[in-house]
N, C-alpha and C. Protein backbone atom coordinates (compact mmCIF):
# COMPACT_ATOMS: atom_id res chain seq x y z
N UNK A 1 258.37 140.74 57.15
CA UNK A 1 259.47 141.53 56.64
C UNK A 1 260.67 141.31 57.56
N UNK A 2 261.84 140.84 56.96
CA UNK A 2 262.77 140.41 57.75
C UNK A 2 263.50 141.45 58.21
N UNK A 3 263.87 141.59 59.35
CA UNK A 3 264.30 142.55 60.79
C UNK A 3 263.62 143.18 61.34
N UNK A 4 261.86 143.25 61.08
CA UNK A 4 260.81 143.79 62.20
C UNK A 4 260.96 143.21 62.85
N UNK A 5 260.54 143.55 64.07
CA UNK A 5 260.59 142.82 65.39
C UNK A 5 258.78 141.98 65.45
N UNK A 6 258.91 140.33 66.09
CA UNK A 6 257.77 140.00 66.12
C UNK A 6 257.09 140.71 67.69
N UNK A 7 255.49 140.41 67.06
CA UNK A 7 254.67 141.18 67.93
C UNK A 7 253.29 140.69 67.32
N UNK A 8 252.35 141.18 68.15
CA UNK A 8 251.02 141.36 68.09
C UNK A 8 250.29 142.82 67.87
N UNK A 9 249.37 143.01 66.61
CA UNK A 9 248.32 144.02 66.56
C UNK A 9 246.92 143.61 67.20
N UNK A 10 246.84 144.86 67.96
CA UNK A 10 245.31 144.65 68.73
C UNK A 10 244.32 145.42 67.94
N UNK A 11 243.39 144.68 67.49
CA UNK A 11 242.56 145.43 66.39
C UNK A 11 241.05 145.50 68.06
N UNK A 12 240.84 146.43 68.04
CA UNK A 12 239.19 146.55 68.66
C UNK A 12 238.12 146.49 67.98
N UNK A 13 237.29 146.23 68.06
CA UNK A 13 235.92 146.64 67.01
C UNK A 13 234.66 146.48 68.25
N UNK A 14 233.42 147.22 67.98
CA UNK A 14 232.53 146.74 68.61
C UNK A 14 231.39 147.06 67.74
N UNK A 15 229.90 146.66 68.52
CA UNK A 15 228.75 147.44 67.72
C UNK A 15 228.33 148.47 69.15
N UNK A 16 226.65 148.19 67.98
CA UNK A 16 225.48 149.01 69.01
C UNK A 16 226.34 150.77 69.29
N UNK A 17 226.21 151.04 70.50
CA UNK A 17 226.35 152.66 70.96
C UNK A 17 228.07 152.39 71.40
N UNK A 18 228.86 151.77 71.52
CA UNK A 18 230.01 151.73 71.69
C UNK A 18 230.92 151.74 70.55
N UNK A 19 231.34 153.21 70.53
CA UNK A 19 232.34 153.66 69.88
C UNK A 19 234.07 152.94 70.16
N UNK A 20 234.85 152.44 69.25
CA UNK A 20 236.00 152.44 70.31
C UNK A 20 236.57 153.59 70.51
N UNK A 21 236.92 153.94 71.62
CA UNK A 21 237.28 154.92 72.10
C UNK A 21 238.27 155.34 71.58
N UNK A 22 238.78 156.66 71.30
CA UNK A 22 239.75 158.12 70.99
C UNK A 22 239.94 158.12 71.93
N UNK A 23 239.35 158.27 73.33
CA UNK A 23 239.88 158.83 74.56
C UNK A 23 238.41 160.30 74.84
N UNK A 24 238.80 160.17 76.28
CA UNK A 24 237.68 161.08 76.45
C UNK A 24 237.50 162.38 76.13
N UNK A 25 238.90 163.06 75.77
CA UNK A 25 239.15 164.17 75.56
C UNK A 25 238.75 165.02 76.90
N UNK A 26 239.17 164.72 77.95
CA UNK A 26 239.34 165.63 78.64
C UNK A 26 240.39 166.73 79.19
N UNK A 27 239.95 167.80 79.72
CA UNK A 27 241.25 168.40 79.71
C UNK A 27 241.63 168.32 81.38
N UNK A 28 242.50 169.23 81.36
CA UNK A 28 243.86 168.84 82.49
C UNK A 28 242.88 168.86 83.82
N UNK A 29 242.25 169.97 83.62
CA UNK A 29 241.38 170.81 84.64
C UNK A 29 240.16 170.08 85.39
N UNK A 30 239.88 169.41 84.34
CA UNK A 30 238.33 168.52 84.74
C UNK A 30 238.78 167.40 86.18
N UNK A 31 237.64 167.58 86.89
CA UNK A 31 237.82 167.25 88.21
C UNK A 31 237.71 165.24 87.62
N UNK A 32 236.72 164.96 86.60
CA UNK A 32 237.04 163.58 86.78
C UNK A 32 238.43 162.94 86.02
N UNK A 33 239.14 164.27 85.11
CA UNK A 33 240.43 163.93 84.52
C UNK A 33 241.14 163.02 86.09
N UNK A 34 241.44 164.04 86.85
CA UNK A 34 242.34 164.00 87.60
C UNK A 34 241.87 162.63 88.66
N UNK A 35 240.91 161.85 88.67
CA UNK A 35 240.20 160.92 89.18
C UNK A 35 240.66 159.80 88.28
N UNK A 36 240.44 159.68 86.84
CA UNK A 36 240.17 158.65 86.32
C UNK A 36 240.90 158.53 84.70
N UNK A 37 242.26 159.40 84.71
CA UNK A 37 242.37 159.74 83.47
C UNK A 37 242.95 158.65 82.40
N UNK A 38 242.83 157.60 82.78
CA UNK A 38 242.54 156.40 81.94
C UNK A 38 241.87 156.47 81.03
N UNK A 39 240.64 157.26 81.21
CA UNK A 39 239.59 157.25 79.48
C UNK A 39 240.16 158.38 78.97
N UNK A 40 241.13 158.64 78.86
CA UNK A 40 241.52 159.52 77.97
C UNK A 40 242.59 159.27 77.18
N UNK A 41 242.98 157.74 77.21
CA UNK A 41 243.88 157.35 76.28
C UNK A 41 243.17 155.57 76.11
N UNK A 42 243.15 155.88 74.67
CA UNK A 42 242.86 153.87 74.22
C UNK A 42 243.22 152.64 75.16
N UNK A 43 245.04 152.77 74.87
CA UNK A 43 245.66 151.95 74.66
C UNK A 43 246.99 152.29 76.04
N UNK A 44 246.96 151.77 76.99
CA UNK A 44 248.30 152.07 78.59
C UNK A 44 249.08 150.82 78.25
N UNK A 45 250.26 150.58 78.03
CA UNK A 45 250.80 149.76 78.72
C UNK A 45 251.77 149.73 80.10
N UNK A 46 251.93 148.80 80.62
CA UNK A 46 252.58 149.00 82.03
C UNK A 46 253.44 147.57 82.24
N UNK A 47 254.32 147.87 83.15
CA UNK A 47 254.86 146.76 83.72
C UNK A 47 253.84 145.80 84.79
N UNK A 48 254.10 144.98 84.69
CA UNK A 48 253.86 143.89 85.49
C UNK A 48 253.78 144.15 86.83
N UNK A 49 252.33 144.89 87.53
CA UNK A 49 252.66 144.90 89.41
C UNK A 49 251.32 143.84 89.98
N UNK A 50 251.32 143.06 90.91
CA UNK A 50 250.12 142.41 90.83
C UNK A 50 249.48 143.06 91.87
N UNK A 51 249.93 144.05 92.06
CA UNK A 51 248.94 145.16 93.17
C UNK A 51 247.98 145.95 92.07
N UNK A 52 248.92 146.12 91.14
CA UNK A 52 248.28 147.37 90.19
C UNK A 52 247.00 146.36 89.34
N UNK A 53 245.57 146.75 90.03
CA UNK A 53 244.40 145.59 89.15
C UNK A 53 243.52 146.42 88.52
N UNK A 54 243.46 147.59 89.20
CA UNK A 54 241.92 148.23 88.22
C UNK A 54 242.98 149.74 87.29
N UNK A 55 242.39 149.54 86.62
CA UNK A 55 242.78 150.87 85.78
C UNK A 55 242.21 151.98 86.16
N UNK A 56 241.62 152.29 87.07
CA UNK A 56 241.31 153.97 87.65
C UNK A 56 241.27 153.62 88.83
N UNK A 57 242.35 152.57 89.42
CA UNK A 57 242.95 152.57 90.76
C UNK A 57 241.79 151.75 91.88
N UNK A 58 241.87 151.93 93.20
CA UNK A 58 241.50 150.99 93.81
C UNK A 58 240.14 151.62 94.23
N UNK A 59 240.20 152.83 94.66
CA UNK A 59 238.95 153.75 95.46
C UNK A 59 239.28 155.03 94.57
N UNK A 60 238.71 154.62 93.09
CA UNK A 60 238.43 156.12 92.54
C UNK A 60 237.30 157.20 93.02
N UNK A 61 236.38 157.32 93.42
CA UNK A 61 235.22 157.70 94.24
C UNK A 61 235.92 158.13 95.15
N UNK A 62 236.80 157.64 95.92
CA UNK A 62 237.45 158.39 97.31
C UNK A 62 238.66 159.05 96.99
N UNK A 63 238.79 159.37 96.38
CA UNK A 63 240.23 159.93 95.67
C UNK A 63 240.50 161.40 94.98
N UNK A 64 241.04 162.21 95.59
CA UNK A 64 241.57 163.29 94.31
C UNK A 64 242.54 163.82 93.75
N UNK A 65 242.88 162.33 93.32
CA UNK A 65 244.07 162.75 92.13
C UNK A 65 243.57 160.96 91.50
N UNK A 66 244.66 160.92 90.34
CA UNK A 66 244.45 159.42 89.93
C UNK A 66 245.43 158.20 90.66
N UNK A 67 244.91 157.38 91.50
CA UNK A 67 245.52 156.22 91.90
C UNK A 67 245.89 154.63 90.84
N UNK A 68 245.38 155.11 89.40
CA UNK A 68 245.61 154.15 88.62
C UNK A 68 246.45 154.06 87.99
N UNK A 69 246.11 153.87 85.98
CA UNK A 69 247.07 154.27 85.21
C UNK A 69 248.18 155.58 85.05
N UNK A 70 247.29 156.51 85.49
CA UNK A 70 247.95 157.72 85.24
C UNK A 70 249.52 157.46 86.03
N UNK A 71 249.05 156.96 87.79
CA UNK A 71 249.97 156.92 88.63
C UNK A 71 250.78 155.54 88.20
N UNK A 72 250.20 154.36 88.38
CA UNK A 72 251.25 153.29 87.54
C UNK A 72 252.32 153.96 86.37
N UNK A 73 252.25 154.75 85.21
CA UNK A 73 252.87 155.03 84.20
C UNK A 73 253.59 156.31 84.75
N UNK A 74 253.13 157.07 85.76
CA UNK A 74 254.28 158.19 86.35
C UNK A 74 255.98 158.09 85.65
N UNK A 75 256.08 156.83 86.19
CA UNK A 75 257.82 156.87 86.51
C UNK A 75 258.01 156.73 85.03
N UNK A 76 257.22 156.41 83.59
CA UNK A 76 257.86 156.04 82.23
C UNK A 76 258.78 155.07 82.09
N UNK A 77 258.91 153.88 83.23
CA UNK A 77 259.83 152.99 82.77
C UNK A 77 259.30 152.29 81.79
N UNK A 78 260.61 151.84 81.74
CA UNK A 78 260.79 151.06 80.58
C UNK A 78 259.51 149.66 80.08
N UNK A 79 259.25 149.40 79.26
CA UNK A 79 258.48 147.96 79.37
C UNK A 79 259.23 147.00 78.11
N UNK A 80 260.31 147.46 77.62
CA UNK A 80 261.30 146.35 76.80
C UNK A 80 261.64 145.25 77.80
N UNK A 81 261.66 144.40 77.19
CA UNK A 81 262.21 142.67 77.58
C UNK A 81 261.32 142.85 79.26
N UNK A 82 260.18 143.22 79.48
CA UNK A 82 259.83 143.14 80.73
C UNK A 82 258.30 142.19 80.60
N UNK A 83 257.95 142.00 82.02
CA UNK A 83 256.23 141.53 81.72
C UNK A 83 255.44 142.33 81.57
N UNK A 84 254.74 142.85 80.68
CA UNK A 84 253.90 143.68 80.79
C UNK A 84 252.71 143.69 80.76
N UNK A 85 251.65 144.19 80.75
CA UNK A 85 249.86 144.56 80.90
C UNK A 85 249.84 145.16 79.69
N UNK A 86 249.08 145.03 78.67
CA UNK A 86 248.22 145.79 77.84
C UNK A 86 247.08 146.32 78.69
N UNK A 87 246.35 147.90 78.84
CA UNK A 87 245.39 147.79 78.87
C UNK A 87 244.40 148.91 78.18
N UNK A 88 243.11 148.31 77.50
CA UNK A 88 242.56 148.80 76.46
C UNK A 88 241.30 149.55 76.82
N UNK A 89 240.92 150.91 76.52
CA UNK A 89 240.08 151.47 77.05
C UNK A 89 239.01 151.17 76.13
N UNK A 90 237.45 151.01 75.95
CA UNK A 90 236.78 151.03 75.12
C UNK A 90 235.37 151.65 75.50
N UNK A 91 234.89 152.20 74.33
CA UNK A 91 233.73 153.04 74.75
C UNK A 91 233.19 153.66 76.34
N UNK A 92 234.08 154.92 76.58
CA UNK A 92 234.74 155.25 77.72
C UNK A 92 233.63 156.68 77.62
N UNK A 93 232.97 157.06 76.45
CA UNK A 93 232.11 158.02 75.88
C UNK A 93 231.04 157.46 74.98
N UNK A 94 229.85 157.50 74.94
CA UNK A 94 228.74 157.08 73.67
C UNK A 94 227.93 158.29 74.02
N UNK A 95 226.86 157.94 72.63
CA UNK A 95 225.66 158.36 72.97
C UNK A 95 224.64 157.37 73.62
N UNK A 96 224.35 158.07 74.73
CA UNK A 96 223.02 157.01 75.56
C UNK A 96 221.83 156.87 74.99
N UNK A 97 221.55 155.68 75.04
CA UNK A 97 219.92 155.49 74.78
C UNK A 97 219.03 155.16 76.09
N UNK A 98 217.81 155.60 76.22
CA UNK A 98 216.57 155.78 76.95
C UNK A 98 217.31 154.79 77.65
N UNK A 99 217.36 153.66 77.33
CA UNK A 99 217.16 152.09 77.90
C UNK A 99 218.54 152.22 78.89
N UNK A 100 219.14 152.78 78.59
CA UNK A 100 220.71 152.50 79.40
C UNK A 100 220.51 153.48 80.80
N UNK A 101 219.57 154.49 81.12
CA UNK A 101 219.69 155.25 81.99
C UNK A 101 218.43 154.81 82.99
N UNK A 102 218.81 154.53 84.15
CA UNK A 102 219.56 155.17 85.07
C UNK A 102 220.93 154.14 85.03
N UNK A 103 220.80 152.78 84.21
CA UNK A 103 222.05 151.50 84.74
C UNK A 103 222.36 150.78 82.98
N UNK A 104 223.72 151.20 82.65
CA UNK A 104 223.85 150.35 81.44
C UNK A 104 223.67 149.07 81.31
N UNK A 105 223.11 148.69 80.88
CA UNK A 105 223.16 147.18 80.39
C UNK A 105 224.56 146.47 79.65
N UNK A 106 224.48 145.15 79.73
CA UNK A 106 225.69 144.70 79.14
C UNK A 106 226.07 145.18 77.39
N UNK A 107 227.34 145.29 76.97
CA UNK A 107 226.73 145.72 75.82
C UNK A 107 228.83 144.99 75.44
N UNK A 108 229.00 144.15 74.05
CA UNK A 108 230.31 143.61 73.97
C UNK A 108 230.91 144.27 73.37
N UNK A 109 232.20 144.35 73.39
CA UNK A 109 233.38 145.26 72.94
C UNK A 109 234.38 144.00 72.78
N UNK A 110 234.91 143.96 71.46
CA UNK A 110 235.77 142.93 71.54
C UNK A 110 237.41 143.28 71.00
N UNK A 111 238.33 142.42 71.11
CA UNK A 111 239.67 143.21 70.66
C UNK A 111 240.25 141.73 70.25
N UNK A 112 240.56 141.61 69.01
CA UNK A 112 241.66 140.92 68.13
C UNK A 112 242.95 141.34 68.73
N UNK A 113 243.52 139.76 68.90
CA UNK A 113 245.37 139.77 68.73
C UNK A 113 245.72 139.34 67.11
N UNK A 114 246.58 139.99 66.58
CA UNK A 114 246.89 139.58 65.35
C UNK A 114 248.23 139.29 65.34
N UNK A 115 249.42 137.92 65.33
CA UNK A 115 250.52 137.88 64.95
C UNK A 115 251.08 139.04 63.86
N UNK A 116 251.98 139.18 64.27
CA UNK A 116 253.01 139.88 63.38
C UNK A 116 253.89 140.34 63.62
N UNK A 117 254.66 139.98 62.07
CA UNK A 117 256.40 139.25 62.08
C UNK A 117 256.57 138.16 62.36
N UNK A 118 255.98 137.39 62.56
CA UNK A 118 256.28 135.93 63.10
C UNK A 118 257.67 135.12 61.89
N UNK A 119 256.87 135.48 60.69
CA UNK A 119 257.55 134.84 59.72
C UNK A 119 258.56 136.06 58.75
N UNK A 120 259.05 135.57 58.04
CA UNK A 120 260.08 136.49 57.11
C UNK A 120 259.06 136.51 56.16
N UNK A 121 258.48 135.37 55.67
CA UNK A 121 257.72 135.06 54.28
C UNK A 121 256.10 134.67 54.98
N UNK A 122 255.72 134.52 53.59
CA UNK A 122 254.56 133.41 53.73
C UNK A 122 254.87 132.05 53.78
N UNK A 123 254.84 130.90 54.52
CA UNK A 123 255.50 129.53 55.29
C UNK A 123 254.65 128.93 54.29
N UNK A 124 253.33 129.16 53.73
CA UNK A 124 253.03 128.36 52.85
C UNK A 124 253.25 128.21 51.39
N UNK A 125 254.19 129.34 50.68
CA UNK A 125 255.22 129.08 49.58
C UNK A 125 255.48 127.90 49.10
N UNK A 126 256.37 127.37 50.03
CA UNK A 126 257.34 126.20 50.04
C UNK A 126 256.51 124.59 49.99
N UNK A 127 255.21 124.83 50.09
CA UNK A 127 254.43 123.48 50.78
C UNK A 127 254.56 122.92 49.39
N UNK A 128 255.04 121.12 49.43
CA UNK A 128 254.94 120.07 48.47
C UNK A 128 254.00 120.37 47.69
N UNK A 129 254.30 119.86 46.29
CA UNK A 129 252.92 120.00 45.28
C UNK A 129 252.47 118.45 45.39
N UNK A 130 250.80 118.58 45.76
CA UNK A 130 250.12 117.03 45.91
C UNK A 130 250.54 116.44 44.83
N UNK A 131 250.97 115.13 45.17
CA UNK A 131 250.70 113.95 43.36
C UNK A 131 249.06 113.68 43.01
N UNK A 132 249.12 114.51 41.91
CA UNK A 132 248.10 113.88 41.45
C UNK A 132 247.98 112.44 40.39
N UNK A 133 246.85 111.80 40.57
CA UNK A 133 246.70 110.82 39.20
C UNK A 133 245.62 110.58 38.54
């Protein structure tokens, strides 16, 4: 559609016990909110820091407040015309099975980039009609 801006949709999907995540729904109060409150939103984006690597910060375990996303996204700048990080939370909550406790096992979560806007139209409209004989 001509004057959207181009971009990418991130579609998630997974199987098995991994839900994609809503977010953890925690509230303000909860001692691991304030640790790790990254699972409580899908989808962070951020500017570009190459200090900033884990999403619930460097020493969440030693920490009480959040040293990650929460604190990266503090200031609300801007991320127009900048470099930015997508980053995607996924199954951040399930239901456990026997097998996963006391240590989860690997389990895949995957996320689609989808163009869009790239084009005004469909580019294949216009394509030559083969000669046939």
């Amino acid at each position: 559609m001509q004057g959207n801006p181009v971009s990418y949709q991130i579609i998630p999907f997974a199987g098995g016990t991994h839900p994609i995540a809503k977010g953890a729904l925690f509230s303000d109060d909860d001692w691991l909110f304030k640790r790790v409150n990254f699972m409580d939103k899908q989808l962070w984006v951020t500017n570009y820091d190459p200090d900033e690597r884990y999403p619930e910060g460097k020493y969440p375990n030693r920490s009480k407040t959040d040293t990650g996303l929460g604190k990266y996204s503090a200031d609300n700048g801007s991320i127009e015309n900048t470099d930015n990080v997508v980053w995607m939370t996924t199954g951040a909550t399930h239901i456990a099975r026997a097998e996963e406790w006391p240590m989860m096992p690997t389990e895949w979560v995957h996320a689609m980039l989808k163009p869009w806007n790239f084009f005004d139209r469909t580019p294949t409209l216009d394509l030559p009609k083969e000669n046939s004989k």
